[in-house]
N, C-alpha and C. Protein backbone atom coordinates (compact mmCIF):
# COMPACT_ATOMS: atom_id res chain seq x y z
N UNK A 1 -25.33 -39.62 -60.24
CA UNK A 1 -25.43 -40.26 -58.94
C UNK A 1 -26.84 -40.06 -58.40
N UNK A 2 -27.66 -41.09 -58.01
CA UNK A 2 -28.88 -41.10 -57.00
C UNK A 2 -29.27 -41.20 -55.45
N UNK A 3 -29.67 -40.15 -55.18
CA UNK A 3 -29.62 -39.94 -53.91
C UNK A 3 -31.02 -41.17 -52.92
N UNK A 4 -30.90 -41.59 -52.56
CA UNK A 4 -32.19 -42.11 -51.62
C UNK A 4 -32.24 -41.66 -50.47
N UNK A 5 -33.88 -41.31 -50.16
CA UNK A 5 -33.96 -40.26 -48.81
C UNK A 5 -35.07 -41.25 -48.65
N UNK A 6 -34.76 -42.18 -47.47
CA UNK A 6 -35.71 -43.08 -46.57
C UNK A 6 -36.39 -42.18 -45.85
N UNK A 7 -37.47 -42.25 -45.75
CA UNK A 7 -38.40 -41.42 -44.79
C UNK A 7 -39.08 -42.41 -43.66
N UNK A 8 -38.99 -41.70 -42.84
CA UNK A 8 -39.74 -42.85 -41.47
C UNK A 8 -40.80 -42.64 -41.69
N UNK A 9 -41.86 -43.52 -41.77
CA UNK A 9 -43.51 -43.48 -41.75
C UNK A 9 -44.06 -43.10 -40.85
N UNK A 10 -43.57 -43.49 -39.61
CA UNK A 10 -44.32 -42.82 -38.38
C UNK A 10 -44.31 -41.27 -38.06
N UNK A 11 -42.66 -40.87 -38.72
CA UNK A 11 -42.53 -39.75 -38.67
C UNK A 11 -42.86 -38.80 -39.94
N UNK A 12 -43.06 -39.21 -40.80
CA UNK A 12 -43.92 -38.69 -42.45
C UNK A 12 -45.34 -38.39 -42.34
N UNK A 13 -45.89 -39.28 -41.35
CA UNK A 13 -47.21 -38.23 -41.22
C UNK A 13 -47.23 -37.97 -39.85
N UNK A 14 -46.31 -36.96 -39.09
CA UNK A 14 -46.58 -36.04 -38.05
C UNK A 14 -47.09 -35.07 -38.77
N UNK A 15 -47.55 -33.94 -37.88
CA UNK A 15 -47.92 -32.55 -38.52
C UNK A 15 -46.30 -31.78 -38.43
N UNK A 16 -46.58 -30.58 -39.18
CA UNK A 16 -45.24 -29.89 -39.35
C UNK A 16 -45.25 -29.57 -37.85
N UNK A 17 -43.80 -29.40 -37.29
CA UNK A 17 -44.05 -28.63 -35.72
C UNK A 17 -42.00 -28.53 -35.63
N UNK A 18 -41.86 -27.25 -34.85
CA UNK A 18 -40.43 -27.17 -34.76
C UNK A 18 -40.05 -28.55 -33.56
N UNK A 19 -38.67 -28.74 -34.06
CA UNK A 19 -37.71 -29.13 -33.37
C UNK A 19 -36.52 -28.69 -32.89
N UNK A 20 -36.07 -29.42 -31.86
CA UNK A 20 -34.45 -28.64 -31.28
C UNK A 20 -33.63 -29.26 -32.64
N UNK A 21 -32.34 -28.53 -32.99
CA UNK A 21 -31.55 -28.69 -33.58
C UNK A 21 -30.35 -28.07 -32.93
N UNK A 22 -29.43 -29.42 -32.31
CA UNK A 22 -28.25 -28.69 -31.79
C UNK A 22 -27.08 -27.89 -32.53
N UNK A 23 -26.74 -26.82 -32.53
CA UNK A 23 -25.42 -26.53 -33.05
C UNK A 23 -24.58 -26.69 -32.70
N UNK A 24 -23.17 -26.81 -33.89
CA UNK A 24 -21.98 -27.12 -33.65
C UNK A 24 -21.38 -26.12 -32.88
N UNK A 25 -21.67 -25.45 -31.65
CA UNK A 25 -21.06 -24.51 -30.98
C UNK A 25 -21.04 -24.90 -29.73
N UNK A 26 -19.36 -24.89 -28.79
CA UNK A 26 -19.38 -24.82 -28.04
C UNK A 26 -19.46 -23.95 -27.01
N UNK A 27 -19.75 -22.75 -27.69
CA UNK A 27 -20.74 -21.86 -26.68
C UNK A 27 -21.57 -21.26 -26.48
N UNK A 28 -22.56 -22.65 -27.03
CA UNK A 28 -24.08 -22.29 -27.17
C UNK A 28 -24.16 -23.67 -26.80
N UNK A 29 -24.58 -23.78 -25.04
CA UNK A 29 -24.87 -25.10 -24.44
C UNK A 29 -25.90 -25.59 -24.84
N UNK A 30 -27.06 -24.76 -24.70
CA UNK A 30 -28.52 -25.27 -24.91
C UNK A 30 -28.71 -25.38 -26.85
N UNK A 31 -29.76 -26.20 -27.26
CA UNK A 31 -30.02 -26.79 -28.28
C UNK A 31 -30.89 -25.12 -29.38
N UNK A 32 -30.80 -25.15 -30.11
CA UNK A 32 -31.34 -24.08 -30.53
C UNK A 32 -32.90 -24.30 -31.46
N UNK A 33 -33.76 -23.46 -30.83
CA UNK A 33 -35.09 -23.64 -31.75
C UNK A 33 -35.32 -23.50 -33.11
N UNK A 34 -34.96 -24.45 -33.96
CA UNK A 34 -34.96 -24.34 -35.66
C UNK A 34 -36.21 -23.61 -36.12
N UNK A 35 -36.37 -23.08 -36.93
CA UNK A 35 -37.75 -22.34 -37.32
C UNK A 35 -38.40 -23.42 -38.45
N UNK A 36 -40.10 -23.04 -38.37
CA UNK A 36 -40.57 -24.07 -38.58
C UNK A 36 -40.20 -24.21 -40.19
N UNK A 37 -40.10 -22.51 -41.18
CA UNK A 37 -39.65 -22.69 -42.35
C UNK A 37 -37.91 -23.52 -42.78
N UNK A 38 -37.26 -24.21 -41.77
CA UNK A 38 -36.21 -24.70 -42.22
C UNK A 38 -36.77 -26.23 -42.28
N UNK A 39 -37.52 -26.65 -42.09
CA UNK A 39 -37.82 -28.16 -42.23
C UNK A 39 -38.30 -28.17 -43.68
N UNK A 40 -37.53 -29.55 -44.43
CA UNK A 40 -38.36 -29.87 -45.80
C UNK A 40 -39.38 -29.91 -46.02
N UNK A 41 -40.08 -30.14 -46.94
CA UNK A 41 -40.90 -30.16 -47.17
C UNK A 41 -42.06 -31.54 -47.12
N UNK A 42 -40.94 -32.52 -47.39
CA UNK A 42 -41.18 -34.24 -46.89
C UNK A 42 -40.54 -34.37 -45.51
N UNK A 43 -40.80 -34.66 -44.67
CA UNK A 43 -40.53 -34.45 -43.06
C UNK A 43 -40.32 -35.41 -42.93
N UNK A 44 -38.24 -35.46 -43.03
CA UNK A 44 -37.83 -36.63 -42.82
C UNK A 44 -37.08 -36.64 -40.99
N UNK A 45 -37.24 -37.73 -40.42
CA UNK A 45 -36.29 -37.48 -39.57
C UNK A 45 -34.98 -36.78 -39.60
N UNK A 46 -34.80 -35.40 -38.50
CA UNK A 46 -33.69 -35.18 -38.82
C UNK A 46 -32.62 -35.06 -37.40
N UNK A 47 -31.80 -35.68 -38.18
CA UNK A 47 -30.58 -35.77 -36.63
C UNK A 47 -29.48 -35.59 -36.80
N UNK A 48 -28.81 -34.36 -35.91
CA UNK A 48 -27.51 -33.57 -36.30
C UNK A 48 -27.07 -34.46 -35.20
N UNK A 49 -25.98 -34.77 -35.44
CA UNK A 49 -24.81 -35.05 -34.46
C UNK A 49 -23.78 -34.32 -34.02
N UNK A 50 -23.76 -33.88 -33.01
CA UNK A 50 -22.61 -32.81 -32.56
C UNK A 50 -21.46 -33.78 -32.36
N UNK A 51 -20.42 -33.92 -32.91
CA UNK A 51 -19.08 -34.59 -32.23
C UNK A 51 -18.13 -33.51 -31.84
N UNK A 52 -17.41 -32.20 -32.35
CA UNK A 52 -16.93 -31.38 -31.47
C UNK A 52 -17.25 -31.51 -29.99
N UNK A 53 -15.91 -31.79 -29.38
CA UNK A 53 -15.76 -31.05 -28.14
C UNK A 53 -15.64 -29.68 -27.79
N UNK A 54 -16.77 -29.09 -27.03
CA UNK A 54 -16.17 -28.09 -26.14
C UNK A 54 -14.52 -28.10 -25.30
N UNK A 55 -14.02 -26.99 -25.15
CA UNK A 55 -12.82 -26.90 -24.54
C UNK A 55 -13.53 -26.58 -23.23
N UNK A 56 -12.77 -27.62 -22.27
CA UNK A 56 -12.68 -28.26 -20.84
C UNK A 56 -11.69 -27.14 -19.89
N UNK A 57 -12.18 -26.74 -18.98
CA UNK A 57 -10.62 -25.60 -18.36
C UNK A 57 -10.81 -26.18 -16.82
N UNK A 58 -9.72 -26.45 -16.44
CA UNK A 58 -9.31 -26.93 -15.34
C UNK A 58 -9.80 -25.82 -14.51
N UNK A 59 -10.57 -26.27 -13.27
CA UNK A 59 -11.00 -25.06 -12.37
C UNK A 59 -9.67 -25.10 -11.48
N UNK A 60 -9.34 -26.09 -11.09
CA UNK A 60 -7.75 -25.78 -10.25
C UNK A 60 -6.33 -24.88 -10.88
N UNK A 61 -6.55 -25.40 -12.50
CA UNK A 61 -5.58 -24.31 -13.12
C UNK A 61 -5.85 -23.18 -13.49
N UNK A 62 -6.83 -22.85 -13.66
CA UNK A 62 -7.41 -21.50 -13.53
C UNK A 62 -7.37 -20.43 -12.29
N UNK A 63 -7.28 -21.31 -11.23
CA UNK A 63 -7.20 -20.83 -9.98
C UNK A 63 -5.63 -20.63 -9.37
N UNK A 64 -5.18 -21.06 -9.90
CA UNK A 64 -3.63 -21.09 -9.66
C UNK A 64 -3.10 -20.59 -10.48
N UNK A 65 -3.66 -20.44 -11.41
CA UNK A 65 -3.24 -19.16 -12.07
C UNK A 65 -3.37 -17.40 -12.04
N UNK A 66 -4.52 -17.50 -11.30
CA UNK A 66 -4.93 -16.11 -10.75
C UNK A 66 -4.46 -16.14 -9.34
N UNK A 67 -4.09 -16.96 -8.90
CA UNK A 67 -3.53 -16.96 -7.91
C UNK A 67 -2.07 -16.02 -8.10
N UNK A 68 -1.33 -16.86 -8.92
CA UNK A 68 0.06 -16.74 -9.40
C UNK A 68 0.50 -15.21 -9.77
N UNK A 69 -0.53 -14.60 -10.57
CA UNK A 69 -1.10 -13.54 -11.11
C UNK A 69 -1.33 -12.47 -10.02
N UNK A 70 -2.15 -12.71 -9.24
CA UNK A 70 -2.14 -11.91 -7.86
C UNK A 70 -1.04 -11.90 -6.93
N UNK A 71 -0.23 -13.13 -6.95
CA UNK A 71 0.91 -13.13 -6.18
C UNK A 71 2.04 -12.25 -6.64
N UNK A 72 2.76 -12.18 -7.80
CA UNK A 72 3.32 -11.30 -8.28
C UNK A 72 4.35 -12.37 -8.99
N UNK A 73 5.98 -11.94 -8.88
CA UNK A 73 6.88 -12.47 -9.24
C UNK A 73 8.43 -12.49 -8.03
N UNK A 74 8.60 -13.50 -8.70
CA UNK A 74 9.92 -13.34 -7.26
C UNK A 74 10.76 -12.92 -8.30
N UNK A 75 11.32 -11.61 -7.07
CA UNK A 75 13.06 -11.36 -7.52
C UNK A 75 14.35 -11.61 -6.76
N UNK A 76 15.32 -11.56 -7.62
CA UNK A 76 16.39 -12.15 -6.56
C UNK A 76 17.55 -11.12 -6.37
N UNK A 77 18.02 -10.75 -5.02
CA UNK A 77 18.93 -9.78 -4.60
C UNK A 77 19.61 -10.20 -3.51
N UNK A 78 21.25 -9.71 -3.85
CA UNK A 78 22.48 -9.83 -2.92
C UNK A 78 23.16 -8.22 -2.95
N UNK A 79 23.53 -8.20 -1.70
CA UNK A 79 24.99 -7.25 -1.55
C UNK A 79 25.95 -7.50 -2.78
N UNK A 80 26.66 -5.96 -2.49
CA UNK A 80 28.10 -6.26 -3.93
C UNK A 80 29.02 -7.81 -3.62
N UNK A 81 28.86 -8.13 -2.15
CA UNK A 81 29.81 -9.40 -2.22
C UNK A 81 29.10 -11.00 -1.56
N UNK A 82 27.87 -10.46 -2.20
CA UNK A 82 26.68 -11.89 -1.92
C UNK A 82 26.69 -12.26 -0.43
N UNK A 83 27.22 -12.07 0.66
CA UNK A 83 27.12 -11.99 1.84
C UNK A 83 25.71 -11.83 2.46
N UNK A 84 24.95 -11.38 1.69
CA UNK A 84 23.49 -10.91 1.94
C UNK A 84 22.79 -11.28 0.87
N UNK A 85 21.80 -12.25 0.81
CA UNK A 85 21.21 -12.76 -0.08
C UNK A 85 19.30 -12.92 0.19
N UNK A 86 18.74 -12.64 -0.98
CA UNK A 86 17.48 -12.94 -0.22
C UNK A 86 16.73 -12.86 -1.68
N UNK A 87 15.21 -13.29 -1.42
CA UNK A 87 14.05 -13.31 -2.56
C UNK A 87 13.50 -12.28 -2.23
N UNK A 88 12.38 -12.53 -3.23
CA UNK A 88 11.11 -10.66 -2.72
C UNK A 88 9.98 -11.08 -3.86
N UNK A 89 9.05 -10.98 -3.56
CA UNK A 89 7.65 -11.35 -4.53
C UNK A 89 7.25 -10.31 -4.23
N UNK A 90 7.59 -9.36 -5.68
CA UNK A 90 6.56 -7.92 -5.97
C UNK A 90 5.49 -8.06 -7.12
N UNK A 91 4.87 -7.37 -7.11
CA UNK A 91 3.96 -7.13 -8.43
C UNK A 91 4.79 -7.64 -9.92
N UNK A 92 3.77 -8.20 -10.89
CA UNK A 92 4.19 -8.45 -12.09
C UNK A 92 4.54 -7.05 -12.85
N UNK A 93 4.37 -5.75 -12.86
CA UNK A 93 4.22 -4.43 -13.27
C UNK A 93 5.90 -4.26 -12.66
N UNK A 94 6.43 -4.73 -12.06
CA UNK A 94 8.06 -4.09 -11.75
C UNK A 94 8.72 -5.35 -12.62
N UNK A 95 8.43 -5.77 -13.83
CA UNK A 95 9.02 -7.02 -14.13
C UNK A 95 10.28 -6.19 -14.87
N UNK A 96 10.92 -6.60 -15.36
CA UNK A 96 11.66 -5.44 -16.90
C UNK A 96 11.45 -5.73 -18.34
N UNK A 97 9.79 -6.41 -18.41
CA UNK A 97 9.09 -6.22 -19.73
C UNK A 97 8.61 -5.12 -19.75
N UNK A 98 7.89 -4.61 -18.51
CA UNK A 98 7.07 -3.26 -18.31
C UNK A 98 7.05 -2.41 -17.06
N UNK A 99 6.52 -1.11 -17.04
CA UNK A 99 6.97 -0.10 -16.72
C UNK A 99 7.05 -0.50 -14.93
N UNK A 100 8.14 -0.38 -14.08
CA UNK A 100 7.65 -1.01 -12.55
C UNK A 100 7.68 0.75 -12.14
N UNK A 101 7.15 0.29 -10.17
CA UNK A 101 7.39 1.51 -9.70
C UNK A 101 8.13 1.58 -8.61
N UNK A 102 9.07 2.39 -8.64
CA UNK A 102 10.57 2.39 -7.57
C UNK A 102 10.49 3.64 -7.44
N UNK A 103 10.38 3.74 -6.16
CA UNK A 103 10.72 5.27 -5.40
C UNK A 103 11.75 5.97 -5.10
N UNK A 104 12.11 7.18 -5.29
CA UNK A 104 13.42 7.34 -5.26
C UNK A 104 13.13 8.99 -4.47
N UNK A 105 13.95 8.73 -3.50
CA UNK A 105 13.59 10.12 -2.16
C UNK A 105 15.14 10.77 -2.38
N UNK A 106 14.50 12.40 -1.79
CA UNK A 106 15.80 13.12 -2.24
C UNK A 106 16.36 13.38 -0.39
N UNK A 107 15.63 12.93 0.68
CA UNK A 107 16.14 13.14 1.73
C UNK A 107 17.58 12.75 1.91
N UNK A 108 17.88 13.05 2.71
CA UNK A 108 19.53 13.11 3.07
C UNK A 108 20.27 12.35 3.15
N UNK A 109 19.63 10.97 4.01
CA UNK A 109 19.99 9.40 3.94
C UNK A 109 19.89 9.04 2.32
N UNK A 110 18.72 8.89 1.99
CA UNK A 110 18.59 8.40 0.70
C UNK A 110 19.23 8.67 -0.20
N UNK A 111 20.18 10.41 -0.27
CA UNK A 111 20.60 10.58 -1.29
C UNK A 111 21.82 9.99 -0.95
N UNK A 112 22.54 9.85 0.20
CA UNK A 112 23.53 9.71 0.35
C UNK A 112 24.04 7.92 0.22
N UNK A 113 22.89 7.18 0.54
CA UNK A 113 23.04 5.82 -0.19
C UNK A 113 22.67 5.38 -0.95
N UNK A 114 22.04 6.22 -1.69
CA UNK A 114 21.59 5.94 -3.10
C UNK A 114 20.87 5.15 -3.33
N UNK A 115 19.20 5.60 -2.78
CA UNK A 115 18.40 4.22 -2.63
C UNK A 115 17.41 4.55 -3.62
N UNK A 116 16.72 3.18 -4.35
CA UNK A 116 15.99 2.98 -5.10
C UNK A 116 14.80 2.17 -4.24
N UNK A 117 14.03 2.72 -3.81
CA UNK A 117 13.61 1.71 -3.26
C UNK A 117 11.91 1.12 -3.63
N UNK A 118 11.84 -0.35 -3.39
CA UNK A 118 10.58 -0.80 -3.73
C UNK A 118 9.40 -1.13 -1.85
N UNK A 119 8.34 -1.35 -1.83
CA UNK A 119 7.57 -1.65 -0.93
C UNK A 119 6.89 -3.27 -0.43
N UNK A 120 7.78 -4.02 -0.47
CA UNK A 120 6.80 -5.33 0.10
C UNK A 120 6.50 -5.19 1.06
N UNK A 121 5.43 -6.30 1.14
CA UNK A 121 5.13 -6.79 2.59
C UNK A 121 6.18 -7.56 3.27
N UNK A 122 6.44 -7.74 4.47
CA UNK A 122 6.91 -8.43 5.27
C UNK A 122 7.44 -9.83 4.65
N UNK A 123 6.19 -10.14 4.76
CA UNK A 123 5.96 -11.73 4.69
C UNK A 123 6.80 -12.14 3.36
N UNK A 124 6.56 -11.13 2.57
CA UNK A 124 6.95 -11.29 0.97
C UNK A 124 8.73 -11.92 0.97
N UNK A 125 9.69 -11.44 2.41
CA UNK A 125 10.32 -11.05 1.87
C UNK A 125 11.10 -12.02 3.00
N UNK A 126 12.48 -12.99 1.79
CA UNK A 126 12.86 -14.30 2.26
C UNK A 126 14.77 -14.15 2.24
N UNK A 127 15.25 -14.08 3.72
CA UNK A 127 16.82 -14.12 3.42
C UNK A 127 16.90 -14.80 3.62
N UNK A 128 18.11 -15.57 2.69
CA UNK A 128 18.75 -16.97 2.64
C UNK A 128 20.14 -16.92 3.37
N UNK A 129 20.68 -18.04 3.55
CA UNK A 129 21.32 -18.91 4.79
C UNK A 129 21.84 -17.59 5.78
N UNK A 130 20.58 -17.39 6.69
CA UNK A 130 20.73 -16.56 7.89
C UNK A 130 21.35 -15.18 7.85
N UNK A 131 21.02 -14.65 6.04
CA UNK A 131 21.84 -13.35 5.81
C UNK A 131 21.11 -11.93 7.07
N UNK A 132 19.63 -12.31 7.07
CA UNK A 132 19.12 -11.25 7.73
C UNK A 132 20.11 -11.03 9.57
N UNK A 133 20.38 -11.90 9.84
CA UNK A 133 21.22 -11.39 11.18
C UNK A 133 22.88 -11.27 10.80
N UNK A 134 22.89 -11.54 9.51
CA UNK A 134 24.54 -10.83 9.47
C UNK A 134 24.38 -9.45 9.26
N UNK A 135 23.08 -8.91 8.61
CA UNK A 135 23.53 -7.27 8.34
C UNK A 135 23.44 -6.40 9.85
N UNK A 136 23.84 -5.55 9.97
CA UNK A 136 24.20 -4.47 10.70
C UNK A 136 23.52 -3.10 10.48
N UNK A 137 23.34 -2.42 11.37
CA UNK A 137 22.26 -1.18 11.28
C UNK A 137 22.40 0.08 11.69
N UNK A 138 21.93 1.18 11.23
CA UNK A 138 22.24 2.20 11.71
C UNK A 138 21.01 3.47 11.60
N UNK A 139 21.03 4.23 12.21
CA UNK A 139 19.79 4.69 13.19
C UNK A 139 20.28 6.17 13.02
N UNK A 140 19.56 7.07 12.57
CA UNK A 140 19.68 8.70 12.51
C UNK A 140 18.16 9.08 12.92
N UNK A 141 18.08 10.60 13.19
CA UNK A 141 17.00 11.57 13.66
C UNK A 141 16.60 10.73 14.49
N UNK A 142 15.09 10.23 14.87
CA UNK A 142 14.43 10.35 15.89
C UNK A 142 14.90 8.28 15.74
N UNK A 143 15.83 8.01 15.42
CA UNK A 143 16.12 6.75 15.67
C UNK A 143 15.36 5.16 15.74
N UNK A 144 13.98 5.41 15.27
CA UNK A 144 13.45 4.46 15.11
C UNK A 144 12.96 3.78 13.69
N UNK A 145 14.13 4.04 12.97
CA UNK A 145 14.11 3.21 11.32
C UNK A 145 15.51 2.91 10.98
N UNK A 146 15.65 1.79 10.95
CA UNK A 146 16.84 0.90 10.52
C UNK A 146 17.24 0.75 9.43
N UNK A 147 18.53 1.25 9.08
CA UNK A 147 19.01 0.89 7.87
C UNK A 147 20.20 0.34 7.84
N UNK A 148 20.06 -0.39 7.36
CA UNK A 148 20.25 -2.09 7.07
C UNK A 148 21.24 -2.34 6.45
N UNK A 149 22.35 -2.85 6.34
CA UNK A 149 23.73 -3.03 5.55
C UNK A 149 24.20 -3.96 5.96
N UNK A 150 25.22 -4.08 4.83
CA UNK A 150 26.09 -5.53 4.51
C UNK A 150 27.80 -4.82 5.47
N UNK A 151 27.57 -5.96 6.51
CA UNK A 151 29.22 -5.32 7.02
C UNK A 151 30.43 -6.02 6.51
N UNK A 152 30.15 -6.17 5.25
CA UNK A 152 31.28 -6.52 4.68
C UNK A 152 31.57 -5.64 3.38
N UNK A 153 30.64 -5.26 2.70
CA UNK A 153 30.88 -4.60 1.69
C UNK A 153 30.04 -3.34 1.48
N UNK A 154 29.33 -3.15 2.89
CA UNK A 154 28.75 -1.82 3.21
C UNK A 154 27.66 -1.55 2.52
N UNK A 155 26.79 -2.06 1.38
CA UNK A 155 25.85 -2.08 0.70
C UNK A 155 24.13 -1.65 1.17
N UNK A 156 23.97 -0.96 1.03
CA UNK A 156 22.53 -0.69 1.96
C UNK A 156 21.82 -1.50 1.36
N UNK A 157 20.70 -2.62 2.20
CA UNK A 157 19.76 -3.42 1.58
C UNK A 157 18.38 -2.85 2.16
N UNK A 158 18.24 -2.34 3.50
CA UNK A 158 16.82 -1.94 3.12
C UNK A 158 16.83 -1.15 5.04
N UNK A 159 15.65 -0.36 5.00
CA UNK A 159 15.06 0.38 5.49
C UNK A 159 13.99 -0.55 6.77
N UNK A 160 14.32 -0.82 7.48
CA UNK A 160 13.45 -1.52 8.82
C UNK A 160 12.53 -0.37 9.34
N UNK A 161 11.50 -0.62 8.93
CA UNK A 161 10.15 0.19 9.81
C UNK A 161 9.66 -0.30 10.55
N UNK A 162 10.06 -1.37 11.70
CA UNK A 162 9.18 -2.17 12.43
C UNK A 162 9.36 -1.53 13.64
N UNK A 163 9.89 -0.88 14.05
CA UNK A 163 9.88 0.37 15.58
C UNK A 163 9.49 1.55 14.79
N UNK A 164 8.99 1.58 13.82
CA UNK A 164 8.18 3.32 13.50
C UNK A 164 6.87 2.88 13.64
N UNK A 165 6.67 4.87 13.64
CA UNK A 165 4.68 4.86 14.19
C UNK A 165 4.35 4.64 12.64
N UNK A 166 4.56 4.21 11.66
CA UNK A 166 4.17 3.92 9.91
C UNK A 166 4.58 3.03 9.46
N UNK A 167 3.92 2.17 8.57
CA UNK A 167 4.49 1.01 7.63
C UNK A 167 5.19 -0.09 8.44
N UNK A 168 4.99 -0.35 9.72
CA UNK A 168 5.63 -1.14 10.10
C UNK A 168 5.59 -2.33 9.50
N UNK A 169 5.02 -3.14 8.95
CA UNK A 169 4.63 -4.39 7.98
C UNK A 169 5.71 -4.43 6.92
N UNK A 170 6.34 -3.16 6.17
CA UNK A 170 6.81 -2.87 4.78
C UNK A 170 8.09 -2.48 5.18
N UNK A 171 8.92 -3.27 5.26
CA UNK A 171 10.42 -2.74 5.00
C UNK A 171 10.76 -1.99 3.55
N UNK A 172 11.33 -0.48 3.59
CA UNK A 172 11.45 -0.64 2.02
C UNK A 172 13.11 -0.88 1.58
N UNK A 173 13.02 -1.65 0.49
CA UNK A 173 13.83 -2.44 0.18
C UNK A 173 14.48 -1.88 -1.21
N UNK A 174 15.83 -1.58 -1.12
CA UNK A 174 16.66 -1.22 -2.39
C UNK A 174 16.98 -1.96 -3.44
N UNK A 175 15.73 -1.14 -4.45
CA UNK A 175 16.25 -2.27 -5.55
C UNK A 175 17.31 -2.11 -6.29
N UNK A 176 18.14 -1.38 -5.95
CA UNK A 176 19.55 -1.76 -6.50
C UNK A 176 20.12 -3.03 -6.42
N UNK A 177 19.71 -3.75 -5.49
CA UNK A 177 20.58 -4.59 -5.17
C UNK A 177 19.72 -6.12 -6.02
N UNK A 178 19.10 -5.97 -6.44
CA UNK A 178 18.27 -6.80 -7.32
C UNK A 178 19.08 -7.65 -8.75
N UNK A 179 19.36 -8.73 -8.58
CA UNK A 179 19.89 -9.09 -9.76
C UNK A 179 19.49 -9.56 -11.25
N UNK A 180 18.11 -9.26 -10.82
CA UNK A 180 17.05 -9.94 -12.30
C UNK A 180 16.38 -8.54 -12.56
N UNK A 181 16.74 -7.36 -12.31
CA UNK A 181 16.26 -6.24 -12.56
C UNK A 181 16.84 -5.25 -13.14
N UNK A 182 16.18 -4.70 -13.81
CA UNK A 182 16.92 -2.83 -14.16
C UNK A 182 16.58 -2.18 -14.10
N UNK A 183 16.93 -1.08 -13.61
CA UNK A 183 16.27 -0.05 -13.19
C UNK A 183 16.23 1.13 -14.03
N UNK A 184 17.02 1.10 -15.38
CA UNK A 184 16.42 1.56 -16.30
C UNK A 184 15.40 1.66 -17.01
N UNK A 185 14.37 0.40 -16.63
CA UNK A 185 13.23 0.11 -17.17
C UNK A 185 12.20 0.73 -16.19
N UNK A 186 12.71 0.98 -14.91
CA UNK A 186 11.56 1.63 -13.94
C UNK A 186 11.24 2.83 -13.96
N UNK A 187 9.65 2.73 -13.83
CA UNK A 187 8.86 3.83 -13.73
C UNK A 187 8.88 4.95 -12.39
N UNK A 188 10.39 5.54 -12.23
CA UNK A 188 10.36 6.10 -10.66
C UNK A 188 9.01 7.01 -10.31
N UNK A 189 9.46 7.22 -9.22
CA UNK A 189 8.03 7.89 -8.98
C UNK A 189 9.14 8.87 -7.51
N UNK A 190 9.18 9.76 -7.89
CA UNK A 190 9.84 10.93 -6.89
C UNK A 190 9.07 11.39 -5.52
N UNK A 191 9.34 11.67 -4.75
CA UNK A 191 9.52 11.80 -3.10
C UNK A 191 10.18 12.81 -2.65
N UNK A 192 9.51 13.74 -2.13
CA UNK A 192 10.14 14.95 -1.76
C UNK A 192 10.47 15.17 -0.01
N UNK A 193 11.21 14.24 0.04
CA UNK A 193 11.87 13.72 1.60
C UNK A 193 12.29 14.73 2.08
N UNK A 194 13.10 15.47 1.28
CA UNK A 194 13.79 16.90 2.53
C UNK A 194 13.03 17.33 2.62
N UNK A 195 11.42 17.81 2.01
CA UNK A 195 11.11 18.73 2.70
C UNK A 195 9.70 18.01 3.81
N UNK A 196 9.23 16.93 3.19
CA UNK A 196 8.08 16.49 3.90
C UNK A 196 8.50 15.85 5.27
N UNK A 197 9.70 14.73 5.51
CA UNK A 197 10.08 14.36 6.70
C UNK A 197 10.57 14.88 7.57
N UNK A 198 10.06 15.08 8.67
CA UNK A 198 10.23 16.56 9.82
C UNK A 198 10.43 15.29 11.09
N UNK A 199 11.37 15.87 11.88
CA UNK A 199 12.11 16.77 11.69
C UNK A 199 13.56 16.53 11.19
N UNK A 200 13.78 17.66 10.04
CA UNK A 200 15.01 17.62 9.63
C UNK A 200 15.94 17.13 9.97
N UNK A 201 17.03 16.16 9.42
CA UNK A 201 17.82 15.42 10.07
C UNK A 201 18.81 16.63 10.00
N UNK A 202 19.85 16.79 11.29
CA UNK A 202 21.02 18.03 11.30
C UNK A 202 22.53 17.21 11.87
N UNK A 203 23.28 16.51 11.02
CA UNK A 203 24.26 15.54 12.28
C UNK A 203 25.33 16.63 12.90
């Protein structure tokens, strides 16, 4: 087989001198300086054609995705007899692929309702068809933290801090009552309530 290599005349007698030569890389925007020893020796025109596309990334999906990412995940929780129903967007880290963190206090209330509890914000946190004014509340020691129950099936759902001098923003919320969760998979993290919360509750 015979090869024919047309040479441009105009371009056959330039002097030797580098040219850009683009590479096939899409992440190498700019054209790259060929060295002058890669040109033949008969100085034919030479022209690479890049046809690869670079990969294109949506700046809106990218952003909504770190968005999504920063937002966390919704979970979903009812009382033992669904009477009390609601969402909660916590961190992706309490998912039950990987390790979450649920607090678990040995104070007196806590032990006695057996709370697991997690920290949202406020805002985070959504009851459905008007469950938040069916629960019912009840008030020990210095009486300004609400805990929160189902008066039908007595279920503690969460801890009202919005009349305490702390956390008023953060109800904390029992994740027991979580139905897309386990709490076997959580990373507790212990709380030494009897002795740090003063003053001692005595009924």
């Amino acid at each position: 087989m015979k090869i024919r290599v047309l040479l441009a005349p105009s371009i056959a007698r330039l002097p030797a001198r580098r040219v850009f030569v683009p590479l096939p890389d899409p992440h190498c925007p700019r054209p790259v300086l060929a060295s002058k020893n890669l040109l033949p020796q008969k100085r034919a025109l030479i022209s690479v054609l890049h046809t690869s596309k670079s990969p294109i990334h949506s700046t809106q999906t990218v952003m909504s995705s770190a968005a999504a990412s920063s937002a966390g995940k919704t979970y979903h929780g009812t009382c033992h007899c669904k009477a009390i129903q609601f969402t909660v967007v916590l961190p992706e880290a309490l998912s039950p692929e990987g390790p979450g963190k649920v607090t678990r206090c040995n104070c007196s209330i806590c032990t006695r309702n057996g709370y697991f509890l997690v920290y949202p914000t406020r805002e985070a946190v959504k009851f459905l068809d008007n469950s938040d004014a069916k629960m019912k509340q009840y008030f020990m020691g210095l009486k300004n933290k609400a805990h929160r129950f189902c008066p039908e099936c007595s279920s503690s759902v969460l801890i009202d801090f919005q009349n305490s001098d702390v956390e008023r923003q953060r109800p904390y919320l029992a994740a027991a009552m979580f139905t897309d969760f386990d709490l076997e998979t959580a990373d507790l993290k212990l709380v030494d309530g009897k002795n740090r919360l003063q003053p001692a509750y005595d009924a």
